[in-house]
N, C-alpha and C. Protein backbone atom coordinates (compact mmCIF):
# COMPACT_ATOMS: atom_id res chain seq x y z
N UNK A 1 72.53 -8.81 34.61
CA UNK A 1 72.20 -9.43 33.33
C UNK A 1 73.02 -8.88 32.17
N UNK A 2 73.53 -7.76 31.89
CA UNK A 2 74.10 -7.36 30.68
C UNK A 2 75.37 -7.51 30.82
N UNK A 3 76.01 -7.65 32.02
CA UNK A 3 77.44 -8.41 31.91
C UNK A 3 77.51 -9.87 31.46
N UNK A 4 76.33 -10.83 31.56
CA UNK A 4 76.46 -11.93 31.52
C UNK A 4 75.87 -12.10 29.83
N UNK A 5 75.13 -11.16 29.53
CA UNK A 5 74.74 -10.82 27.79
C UNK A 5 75.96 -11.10 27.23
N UNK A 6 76.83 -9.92 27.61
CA UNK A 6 78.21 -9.46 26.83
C UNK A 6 78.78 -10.77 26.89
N UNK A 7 79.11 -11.12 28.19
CA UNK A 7 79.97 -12.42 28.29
C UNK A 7 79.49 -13.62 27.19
N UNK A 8 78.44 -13.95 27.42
CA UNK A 8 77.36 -14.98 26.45
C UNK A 8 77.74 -14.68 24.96
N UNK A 9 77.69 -13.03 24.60
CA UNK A 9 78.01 -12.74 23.08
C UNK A 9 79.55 -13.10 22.74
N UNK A 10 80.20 -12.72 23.52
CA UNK A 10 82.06 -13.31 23.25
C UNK A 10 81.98 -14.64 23.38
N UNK A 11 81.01 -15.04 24.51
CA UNK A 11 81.46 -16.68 23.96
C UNK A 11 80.93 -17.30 22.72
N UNK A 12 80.10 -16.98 22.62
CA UNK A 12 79.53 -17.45 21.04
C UNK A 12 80.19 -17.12 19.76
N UNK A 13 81.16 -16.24 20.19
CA UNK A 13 82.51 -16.09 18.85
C UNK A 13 82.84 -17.17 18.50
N UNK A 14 83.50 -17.75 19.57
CA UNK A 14 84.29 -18.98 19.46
C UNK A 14 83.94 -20.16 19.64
N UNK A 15 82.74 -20.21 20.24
CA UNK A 15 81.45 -21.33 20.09
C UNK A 15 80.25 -21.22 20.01
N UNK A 16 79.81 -20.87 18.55
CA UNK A 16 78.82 -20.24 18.00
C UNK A 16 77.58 -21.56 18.41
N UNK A 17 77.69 -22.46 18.96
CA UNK A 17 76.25 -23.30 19.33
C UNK A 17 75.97 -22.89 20.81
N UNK A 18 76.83 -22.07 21.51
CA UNK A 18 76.93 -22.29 23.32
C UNK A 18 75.18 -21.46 23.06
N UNK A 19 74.84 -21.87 24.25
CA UNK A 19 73.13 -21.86 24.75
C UNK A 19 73.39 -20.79 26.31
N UNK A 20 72.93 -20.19 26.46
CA UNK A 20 72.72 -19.40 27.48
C UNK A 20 71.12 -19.90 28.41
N UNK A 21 71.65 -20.54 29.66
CA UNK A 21 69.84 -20.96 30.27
C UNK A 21 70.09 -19.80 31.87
N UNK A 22 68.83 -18.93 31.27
CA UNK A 22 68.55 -18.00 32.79
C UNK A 22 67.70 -18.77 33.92
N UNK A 23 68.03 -19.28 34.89
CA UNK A 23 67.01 -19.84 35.88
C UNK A 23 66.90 -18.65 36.75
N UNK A 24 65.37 -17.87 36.94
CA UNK A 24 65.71 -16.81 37.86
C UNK A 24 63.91 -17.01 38.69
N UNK A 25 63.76 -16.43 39.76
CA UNK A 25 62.34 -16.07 40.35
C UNK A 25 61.86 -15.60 39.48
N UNK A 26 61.98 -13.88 38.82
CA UNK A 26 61.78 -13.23 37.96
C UNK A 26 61.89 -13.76 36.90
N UNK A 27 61.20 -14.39 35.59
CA UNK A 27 61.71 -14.53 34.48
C UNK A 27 61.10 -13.32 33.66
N UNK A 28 59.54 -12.81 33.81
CA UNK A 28 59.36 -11.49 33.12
C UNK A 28 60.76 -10.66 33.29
N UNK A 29 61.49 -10.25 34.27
CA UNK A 29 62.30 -9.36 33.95
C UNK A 29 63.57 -9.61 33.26
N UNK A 30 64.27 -10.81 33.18
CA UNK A 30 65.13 -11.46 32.42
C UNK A 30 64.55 -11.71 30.69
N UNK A 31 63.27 -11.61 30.69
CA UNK A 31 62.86 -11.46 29.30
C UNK A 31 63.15 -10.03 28.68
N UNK A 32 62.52 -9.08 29.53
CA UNK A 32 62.83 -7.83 29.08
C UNK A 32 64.35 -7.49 29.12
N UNK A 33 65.27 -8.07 29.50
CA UNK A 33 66.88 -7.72 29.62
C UNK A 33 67.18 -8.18 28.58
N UNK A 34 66.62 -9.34 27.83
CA UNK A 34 66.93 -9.61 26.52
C UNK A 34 66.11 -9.43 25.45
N UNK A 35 64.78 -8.72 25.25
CA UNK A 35 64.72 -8.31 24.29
C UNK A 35 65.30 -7.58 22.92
N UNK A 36 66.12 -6.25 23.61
CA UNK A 36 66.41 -5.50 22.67
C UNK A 36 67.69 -6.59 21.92
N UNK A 37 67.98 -7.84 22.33
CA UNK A 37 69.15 -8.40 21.44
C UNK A 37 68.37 -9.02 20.03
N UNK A 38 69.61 -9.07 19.06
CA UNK A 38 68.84 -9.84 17.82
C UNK A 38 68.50 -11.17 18.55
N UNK A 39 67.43 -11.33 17.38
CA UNK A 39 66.25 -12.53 17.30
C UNK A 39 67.06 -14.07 17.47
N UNK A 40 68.25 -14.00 16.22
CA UNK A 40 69.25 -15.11 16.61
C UNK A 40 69.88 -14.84 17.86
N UNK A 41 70.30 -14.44 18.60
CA UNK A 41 70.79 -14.53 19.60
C UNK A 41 70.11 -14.86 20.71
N UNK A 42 68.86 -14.22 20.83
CA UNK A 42 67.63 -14.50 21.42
C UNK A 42 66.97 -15.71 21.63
N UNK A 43 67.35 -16.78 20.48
CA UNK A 43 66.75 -17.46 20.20
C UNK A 43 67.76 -18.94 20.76
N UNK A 44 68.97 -18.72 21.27
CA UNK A 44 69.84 -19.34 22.02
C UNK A 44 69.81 -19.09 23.77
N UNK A 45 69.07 -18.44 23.88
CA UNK A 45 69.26 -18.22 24.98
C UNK A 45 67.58 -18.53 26.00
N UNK A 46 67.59 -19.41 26.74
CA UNK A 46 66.07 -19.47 27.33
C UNK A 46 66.05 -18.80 28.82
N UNK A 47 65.02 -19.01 29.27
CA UNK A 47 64.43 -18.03 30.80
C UNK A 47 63.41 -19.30 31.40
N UNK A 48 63.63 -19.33 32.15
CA UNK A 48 62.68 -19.91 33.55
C UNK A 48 63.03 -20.37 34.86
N UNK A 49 61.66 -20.08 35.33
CA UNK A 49 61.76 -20.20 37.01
C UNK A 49 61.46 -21.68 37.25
N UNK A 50 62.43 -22.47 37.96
CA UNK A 50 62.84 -23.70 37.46
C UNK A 50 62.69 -23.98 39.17
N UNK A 51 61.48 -25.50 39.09
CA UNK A 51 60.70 -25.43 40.68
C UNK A 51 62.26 -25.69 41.72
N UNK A 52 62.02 -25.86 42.62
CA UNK A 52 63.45 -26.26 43.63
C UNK A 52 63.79 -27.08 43.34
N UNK A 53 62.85 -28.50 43.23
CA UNK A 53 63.25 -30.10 43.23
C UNK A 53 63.97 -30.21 41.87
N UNK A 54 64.06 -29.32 40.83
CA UNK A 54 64.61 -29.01 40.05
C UNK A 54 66.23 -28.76 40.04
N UNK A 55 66.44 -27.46 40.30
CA UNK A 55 67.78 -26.69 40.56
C UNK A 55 69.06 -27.56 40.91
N UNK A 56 68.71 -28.76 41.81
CA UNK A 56 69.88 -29.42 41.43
C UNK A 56 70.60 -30.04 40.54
N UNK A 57 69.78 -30.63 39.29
CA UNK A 57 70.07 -31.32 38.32
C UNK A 57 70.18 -29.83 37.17
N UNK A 58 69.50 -29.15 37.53
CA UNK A 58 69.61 -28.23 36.67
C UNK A 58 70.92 -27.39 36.67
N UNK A 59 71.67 -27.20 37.96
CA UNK A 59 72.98 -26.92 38.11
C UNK A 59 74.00 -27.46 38.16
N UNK A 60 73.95 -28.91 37.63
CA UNK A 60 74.63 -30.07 37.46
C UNK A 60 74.67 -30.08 36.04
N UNK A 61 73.67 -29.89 35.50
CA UNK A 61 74.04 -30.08 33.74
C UNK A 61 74.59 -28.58 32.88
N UNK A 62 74.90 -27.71 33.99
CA UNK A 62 75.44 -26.43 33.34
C UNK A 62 76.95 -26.53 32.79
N UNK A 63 77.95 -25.74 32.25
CA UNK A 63 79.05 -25.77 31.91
C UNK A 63 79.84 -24.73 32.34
N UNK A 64 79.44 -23.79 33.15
CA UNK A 64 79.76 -22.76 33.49
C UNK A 64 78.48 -22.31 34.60
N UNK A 65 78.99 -21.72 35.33
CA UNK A 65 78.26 -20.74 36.63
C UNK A 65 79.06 -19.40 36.75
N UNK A 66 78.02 -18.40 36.56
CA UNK A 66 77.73 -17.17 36.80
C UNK A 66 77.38 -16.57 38.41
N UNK A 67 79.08 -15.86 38.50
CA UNK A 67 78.83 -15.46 39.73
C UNK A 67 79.13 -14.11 40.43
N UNK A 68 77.96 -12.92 39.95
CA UNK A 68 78.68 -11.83 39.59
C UNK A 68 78.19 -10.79 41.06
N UNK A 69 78.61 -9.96 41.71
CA UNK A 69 78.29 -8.87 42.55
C UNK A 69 79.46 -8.08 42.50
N UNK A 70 78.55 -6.59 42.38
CA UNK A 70 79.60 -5.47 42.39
C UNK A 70 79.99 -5.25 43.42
N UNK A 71 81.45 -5.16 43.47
CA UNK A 71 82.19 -4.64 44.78
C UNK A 71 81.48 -4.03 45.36
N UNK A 72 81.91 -3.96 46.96
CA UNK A 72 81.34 -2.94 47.70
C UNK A 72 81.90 -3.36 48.89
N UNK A 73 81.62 -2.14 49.72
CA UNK A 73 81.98 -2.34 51.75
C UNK A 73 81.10 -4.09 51.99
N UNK A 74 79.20 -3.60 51.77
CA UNK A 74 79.04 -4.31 52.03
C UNK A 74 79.04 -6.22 51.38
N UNK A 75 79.76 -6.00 50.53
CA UNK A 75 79.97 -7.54 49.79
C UNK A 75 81.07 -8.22 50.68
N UNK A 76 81.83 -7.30 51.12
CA UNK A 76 82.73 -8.34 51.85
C UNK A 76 83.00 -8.81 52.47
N UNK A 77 81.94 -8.84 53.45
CA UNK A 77 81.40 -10.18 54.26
C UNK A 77 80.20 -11.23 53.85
N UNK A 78 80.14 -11.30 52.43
CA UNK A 78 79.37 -11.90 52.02
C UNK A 78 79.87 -13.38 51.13
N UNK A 79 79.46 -14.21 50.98
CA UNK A 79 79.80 -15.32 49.98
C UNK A 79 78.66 -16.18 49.59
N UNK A 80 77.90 -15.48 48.67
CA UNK A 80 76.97 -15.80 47.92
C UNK A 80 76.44 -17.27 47.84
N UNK A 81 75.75 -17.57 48.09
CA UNK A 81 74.74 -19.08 48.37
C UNK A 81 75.31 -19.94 46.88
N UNK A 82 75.31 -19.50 45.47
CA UNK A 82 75.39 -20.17 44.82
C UNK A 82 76.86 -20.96 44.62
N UNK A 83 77.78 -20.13 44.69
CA UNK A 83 78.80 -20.76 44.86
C UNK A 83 79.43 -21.79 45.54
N UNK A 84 79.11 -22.31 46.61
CA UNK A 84 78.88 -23.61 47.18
C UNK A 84 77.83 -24.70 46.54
N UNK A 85 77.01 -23.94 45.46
CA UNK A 85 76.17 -24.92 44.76
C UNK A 85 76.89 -24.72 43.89
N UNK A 86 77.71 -24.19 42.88
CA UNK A 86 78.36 -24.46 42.04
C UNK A 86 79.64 -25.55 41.81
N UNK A 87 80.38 -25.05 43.27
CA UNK A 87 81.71 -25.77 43.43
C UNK A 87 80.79 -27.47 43.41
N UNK A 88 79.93 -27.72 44.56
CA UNK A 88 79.41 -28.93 45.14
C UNK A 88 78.98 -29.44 43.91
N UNK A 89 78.75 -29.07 42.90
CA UNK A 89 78.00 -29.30 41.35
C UNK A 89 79.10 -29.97 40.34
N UNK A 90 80.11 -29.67 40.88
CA UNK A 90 81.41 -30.12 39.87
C UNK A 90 81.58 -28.39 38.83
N UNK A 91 81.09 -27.23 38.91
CA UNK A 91 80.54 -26.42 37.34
C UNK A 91 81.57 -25.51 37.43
N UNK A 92 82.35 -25.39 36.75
CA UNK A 92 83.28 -23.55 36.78
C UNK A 92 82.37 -22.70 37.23
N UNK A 93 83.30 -22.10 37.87
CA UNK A 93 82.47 -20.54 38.15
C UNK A 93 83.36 -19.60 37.55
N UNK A 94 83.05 -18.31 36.85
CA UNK A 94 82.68 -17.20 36.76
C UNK A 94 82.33 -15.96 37.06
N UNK A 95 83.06 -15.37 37.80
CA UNK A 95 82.90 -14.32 38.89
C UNK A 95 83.51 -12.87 38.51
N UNK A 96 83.79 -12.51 39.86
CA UNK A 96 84.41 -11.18 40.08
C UNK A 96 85.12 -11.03 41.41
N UNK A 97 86.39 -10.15 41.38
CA UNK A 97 87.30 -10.05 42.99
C UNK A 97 86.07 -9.09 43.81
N UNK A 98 86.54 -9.11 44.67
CA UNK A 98 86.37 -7.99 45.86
C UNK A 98 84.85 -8.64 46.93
N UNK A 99 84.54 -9.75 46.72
CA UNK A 99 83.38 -10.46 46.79
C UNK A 99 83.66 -10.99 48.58
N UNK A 100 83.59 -11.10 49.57
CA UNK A 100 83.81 -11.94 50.36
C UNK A 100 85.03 -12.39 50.37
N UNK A 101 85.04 -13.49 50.93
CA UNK A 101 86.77 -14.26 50.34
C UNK A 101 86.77 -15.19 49.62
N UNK A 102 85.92 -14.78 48.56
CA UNK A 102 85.95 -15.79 47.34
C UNK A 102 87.18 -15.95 46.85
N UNK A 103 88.30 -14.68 46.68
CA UNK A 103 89.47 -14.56 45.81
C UNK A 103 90.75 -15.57 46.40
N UNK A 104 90.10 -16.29 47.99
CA UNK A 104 91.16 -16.88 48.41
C UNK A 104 90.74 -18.14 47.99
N UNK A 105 89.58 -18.29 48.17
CA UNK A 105 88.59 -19.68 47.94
C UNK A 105 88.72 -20.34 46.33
N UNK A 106 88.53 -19.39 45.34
CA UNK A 106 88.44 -19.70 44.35
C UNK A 106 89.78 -19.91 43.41
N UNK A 107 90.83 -19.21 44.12
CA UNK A 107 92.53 -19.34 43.54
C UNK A 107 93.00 -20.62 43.08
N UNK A 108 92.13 -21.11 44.11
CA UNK A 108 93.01 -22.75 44.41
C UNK A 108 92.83 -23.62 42.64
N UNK A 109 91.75 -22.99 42.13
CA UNK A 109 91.57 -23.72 40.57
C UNK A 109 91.31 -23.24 39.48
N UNK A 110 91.82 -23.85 38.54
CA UNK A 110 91.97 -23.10 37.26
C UNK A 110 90.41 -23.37 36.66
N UNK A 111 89.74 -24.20 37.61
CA UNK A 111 88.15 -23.89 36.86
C UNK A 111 87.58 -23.01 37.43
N UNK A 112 88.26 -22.08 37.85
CA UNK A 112 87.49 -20.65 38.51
C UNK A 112 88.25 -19.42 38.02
N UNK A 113 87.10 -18.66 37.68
CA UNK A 113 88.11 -17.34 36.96
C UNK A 113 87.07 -16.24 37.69
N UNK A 114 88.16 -14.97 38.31
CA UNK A 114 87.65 -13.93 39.27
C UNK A 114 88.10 -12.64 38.17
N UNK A 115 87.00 -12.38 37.61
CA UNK A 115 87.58 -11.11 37.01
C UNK A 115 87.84 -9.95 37.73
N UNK A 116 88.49 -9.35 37.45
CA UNK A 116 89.16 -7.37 38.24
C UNK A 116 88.32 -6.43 38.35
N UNK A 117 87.52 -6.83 36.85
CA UNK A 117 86.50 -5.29 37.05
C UNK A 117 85.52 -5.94 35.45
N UNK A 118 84.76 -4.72 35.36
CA UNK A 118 83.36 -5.69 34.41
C UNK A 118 84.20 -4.59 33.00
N UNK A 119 85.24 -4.19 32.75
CA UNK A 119 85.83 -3.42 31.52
C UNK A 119 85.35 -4.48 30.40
N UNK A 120 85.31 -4.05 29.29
CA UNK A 120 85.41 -4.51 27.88
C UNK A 120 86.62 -5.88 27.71
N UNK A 121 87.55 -5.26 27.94
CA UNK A 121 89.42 -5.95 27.79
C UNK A 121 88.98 -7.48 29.29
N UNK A 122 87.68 -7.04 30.23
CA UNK A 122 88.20 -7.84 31.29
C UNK A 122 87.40 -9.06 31.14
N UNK A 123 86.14 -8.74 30.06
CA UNK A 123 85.45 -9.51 29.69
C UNK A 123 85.85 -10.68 28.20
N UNK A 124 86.37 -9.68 27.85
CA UNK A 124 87.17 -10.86 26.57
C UNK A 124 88.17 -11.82 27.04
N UNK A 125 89.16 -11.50 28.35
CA UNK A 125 89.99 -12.31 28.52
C UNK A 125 88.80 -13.48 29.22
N UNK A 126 87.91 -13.29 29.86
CA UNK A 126 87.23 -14.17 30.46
C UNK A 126 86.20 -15.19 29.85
N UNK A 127 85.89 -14.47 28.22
CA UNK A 127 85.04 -15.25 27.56
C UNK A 127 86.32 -16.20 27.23
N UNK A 128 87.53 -15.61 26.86
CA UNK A 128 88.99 -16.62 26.40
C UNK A 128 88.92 -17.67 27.12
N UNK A 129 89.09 -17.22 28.48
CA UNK A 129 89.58 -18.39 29.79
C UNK A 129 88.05 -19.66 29.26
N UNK A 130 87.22 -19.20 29.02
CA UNK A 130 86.40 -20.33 29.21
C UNK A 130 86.26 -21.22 28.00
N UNK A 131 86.53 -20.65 26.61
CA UNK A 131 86.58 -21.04 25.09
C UNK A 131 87.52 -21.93 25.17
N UNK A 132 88.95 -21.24 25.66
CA UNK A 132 90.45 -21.84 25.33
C UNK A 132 90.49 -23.21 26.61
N UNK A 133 90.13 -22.78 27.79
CA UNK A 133 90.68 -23.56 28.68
C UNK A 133 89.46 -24.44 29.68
N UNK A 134 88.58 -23.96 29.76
CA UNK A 134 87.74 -24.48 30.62
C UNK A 134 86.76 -25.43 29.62
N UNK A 135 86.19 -25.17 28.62
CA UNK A 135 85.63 -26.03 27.63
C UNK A 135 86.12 -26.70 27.02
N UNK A 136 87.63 -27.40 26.78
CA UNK A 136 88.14 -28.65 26.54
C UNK A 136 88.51 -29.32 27.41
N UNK A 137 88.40 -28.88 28.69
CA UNK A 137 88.44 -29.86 29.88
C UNK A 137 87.57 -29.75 30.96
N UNK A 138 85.91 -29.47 30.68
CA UNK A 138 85.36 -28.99 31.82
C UNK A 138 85.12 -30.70 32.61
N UNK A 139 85.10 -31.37 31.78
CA UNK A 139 84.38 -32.98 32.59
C UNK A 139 85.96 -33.21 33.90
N UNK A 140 87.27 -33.20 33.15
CA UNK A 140 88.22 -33.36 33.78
C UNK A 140 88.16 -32.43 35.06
N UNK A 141 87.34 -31.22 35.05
CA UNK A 141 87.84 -30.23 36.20
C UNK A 141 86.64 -30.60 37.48
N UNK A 142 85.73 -31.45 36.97
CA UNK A 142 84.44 -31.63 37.66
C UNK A 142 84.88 -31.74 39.45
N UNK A 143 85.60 -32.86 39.61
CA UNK A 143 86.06 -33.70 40.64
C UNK A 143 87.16 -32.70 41.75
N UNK A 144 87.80 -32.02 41.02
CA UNK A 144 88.77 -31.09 41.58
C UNK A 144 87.77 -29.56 41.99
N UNK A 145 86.81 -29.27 41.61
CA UNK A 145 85.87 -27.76 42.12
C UNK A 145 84.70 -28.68 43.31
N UNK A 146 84.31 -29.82 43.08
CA UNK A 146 83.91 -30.90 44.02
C UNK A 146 84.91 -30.80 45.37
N UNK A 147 86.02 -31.28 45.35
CA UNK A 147 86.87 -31.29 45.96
C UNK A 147 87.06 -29.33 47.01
N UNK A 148 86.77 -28.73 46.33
CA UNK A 148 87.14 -27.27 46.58
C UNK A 148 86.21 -26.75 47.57
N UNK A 149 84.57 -27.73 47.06
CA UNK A 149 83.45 -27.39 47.31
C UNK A 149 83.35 -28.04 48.98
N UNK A 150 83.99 -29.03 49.20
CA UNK A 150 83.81 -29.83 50.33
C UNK A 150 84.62 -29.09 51.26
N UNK A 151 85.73 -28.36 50.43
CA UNK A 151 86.61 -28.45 51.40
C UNK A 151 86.02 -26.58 52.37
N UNK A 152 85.16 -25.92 51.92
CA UNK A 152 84.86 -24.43 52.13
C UNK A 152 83.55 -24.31 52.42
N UNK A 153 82.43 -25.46 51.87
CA UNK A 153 80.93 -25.37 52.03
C UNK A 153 80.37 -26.26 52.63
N UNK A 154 80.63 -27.18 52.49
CA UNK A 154 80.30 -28.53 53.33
C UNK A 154 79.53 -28.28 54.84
N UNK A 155 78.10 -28.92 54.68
CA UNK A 155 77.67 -28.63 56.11
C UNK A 155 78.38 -28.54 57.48
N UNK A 156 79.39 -29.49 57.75
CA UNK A 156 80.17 -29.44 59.05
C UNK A 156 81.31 -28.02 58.99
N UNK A 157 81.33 -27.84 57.56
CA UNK A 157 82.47 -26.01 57.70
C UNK A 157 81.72 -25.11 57.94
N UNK A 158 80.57 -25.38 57.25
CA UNK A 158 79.70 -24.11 57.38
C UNK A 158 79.60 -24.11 59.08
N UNK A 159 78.69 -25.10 59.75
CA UNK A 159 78.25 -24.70 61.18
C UNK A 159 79.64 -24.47 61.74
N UNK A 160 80.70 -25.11 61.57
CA UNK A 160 82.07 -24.58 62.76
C UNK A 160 82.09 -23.03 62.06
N UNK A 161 82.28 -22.39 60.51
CA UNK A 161 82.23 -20.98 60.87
C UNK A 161 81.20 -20.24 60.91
N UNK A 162 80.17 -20.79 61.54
CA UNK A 162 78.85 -20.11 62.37
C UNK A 162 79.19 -20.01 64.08
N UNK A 163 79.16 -21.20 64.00
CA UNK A 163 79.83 -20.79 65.48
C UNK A 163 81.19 -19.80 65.83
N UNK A 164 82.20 -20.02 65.00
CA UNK A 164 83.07 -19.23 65.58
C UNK A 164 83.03 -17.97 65.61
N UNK A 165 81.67 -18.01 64.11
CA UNK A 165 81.39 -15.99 64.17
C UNK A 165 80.71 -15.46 65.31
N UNK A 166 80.02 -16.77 65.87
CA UNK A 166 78.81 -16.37 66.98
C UNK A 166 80.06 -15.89 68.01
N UNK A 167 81.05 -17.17 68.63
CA UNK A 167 81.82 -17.23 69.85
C UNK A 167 82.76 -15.83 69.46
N UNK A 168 83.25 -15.58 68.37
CA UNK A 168 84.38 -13.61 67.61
C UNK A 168 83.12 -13.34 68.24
N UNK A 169 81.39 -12.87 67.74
CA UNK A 169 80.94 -11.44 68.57
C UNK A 169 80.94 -11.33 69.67
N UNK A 170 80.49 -12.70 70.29
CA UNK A 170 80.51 -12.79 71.88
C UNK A 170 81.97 -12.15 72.46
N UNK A 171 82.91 -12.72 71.71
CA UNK A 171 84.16 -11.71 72.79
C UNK A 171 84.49 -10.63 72.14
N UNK A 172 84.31 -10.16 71.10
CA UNK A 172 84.01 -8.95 71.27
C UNK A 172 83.10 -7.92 71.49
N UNK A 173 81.86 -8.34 72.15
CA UNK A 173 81.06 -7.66 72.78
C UNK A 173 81.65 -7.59 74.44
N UNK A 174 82.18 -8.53 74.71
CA UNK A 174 82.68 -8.38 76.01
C UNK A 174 83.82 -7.61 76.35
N UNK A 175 84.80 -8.00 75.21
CA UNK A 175 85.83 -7.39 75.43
C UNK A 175 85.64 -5.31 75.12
N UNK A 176 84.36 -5.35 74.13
CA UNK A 176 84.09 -3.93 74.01
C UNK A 176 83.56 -3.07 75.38
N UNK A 177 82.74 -4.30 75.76
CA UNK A 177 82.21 -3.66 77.22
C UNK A 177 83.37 -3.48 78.60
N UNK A 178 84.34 -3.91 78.78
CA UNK A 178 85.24 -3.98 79.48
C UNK A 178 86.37 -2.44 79.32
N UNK A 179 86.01 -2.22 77.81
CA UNK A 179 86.89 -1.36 77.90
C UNK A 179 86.79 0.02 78.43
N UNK A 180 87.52 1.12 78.99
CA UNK A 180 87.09 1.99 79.43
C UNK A 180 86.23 3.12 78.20
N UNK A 181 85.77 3.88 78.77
CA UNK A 181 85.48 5.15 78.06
C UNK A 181 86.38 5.88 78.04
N UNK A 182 86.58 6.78 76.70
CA UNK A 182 87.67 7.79 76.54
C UNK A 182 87.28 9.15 75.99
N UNK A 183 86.99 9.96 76.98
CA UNK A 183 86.71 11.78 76.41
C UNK A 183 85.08 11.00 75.83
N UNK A 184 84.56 10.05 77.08
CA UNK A 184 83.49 10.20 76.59
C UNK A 184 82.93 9.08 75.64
N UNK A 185 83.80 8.26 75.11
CA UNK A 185 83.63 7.38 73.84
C UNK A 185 84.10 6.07 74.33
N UNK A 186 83.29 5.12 74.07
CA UNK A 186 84.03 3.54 74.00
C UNK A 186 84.83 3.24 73.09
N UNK A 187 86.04 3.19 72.75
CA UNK A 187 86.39 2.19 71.52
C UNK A 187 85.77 1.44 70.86
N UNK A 188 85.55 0.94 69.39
CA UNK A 188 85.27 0.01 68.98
C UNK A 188 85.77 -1.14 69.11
N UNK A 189 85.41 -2.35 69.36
CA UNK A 189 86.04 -3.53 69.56
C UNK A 189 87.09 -3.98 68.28
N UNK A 190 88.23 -4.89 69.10
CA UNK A 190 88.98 -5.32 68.17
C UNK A 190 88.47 -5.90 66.80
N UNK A 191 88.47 -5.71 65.50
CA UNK A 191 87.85 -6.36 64.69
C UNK A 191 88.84 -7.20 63.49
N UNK A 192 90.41 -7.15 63.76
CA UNK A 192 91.26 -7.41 63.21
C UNK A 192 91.30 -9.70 62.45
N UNK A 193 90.62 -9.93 63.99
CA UNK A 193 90.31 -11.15 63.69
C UNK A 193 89.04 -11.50 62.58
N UNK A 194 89.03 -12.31 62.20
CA UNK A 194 87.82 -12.52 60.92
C UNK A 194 87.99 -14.11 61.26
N UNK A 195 87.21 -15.17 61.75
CA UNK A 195 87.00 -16.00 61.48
C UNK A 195 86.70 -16.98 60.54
N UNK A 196 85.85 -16.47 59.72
CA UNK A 196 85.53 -16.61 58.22
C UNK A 196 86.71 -17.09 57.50
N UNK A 197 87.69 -16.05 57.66
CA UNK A 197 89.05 -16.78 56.76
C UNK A 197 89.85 -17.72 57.49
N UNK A 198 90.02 -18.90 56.89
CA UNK A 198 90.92 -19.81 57.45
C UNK A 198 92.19 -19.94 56.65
């Protein structure tokens, strides 16, 4: 939440009407993340837990999507549920590198911006990217992150890279079991392949 504060406060430099809407499970705790801000600022920005039959239209009328996780070992086999609801939504996203293979996924368009790191300097260029470039053409970019969305999330990609992750463990469980012991130790299986990335 306070990266997406900061972000929200730079954008309102340069478009002092932009509205900040939190849809979360939690909204008590998204209230308390924004208390300590002034009252005007506060007062642009709403909170609620918004039913399911909801969330689609509700992520359809956004202008931007927020898509933030801190690096880590374990993020990078991960690719976050919303982002396939974002792309499939027509909405920019808003992110960060080191995520899964978002950084290959998301390259492909200029309505996607992967910031480096959550610095001061990394957040202003990113409130920029969205003031200067993504908000005078977000309707134009709709069709092309659509396009992005089909081509990486789409039910028939998803199950082929379910299966192929299933059919990678299967041979490398086999191929781990095949191998000899050494001073005692199995090797770890080859893990060089990643299915996931195409």
């Amino acid at each position: 939440p306070e990266v997406i504060l900061s972000l929200f406060h730079l954008i309102q430099l340069d478009l002092p009407n932009a509205r900040l809407e939190i849809l979360t499970a939690d909204p008590a705790a998204a209230l308390l993340e924004i208390a300590a801000l002034p009252e005007e600022e506060r007062g642009r920005i709403s909170v609620r837990n918004a039913p399911q039959g909801e969330m689609p239209a509700a992520v359809r009328s956004a202008d931007l999507g927020f898509n933030f996780r801190h690096p880590a070992l374990s993020t990078k086999g991960v690719c976050p549920i919303k982002t396939g609801e974002y792309l499939l939504s027509g909405v920019p996203i808003l992110g960060n590198k080191g995520v899964g293979d978002l950084d290959s996924h998301l390259a492909q368009s200029e309505g996607c911006y992967l910031m480096r790191d959550f610095s001061e300097e990394s957040k202003k260029k990113a409130a920029k990217w969205f003031t200067h470039t993504i908000w005078p053409q977000r309707t134009q970019l709709a069709g092309q992150l659509r396009q992005i969305g089909l081509s990486h999330f789409d039910i028939a990609q998803t199950v082929q890279n379910y299966a192929d992750c299933i059919h990678y463990g299967a041979v490398a469980t086999v191929r781990h079991a095949r191998q000899p012991y050494q001073n005692g130790v199995r090797p770890v299986a080859d893990s060089k392949l990643n299915p996931m990335h195409r």
